[in-house]
Protein backbone atom coordinates (compact mmCIF):
# COMPACT_ATOMS: atom_id res chain seq x y z
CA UNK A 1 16.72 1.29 -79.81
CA UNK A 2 13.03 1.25 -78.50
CA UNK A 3 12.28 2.48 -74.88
CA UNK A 4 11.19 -1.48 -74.61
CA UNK A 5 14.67 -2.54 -75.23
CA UNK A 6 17.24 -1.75 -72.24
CA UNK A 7 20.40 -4.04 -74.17
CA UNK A 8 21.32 -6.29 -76.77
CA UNK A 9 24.45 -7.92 -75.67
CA UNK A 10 26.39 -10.85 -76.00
CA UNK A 11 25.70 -13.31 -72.62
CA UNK A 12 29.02 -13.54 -71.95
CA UNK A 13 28.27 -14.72 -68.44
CA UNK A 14 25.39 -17.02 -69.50
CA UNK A 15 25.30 -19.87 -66.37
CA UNK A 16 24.30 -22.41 -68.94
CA UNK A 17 27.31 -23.89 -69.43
CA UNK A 18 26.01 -26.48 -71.79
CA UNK A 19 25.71 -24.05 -74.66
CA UNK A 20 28.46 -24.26 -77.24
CA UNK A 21 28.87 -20.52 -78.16
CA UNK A 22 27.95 -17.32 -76.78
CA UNK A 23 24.48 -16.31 -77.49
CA UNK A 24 22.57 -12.86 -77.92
CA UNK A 25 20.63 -11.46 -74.73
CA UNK A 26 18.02 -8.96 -75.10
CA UNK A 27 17.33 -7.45 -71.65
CA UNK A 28 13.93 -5.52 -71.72
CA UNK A 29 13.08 -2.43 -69.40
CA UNK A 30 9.51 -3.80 -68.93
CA UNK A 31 7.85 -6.95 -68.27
CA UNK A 32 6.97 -8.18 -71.49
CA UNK A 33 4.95 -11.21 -73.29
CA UNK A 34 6.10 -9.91 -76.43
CA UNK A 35 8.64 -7.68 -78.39
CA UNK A 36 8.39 -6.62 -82.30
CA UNK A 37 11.98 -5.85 -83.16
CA UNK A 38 13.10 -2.86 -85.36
CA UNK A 39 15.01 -3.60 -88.48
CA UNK A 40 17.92 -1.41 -86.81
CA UNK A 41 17.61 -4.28 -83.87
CA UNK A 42 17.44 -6.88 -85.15
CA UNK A 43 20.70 -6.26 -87.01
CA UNK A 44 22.12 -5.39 -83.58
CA UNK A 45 21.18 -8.92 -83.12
CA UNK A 46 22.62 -11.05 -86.29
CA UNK A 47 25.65 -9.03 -85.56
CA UNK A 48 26.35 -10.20 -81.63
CA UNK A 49 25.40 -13.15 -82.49
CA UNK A 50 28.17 -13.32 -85.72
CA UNK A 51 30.58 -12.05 -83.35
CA UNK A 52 29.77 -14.84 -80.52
CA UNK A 53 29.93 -17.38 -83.18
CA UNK A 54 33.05 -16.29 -84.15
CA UNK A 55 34.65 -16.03 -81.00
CA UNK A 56 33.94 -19.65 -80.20
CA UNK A 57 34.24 -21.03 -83.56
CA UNK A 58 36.57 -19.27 -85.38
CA UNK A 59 37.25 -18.69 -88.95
CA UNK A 60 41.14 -18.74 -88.87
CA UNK A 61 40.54 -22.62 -87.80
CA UNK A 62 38.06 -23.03 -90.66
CA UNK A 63 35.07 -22.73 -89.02
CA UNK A 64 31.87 -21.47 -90.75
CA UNK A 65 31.02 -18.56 -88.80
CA UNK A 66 28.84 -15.96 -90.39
CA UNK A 67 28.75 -17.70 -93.34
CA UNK A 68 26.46 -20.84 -91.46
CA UNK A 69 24.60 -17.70 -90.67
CA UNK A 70 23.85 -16.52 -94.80
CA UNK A 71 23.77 -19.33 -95.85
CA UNK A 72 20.87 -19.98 -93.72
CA UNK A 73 19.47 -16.40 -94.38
CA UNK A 74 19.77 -17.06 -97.96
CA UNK A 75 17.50 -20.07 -97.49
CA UNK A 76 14.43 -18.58 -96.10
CA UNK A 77 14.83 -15.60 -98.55
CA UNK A 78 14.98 -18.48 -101.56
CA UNK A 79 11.57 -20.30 -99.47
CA UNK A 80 8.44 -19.75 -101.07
CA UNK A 81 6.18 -17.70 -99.02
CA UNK A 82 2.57 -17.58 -98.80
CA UNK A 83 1.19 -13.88 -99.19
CA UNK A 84 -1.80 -13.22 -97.03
């Protein structure tokens, strides 16, 4: 992890009860305006945030899960991009 980075966690104890699954929190050992995430990270990330998904919504009760997840992965890799 980079020295910016303190933890990627799921917020377990988020106090916005409103939201309907857990969600990924990336604390940061600095103030920061801005963070580029390594490839390693970010990973980190889509991983918490499969397994908060997943705890909520589970796939044993036919949820979507990580597969909502690929699927919309799979979508941006299959956009079109514009090469600088």
């Amino acid at each position: 992890m980079s020295e910016m980075i303190k933890e990627i966690r799921i917020w377990d104890d988020n106090p916005d009860k409103s939201r309907v699954s857990n969600i990924v929190k990336v604390e940061f050992n600095y103030p920061t305006e801005w963070c580029v995430f390594t490839v390693d990270e970010l990973l980190q990330i889509i991983r918490l945030w499969i397994k908060g998904e997943e705890i909520k919504y589970p796939p044993s009760k036919g949820f979507k899960g990580r597969w909502m997840l690929f699927e919309a992965i799979r979508n941006v890799f299959n956009e079109k991009m514009e090469v600088l």
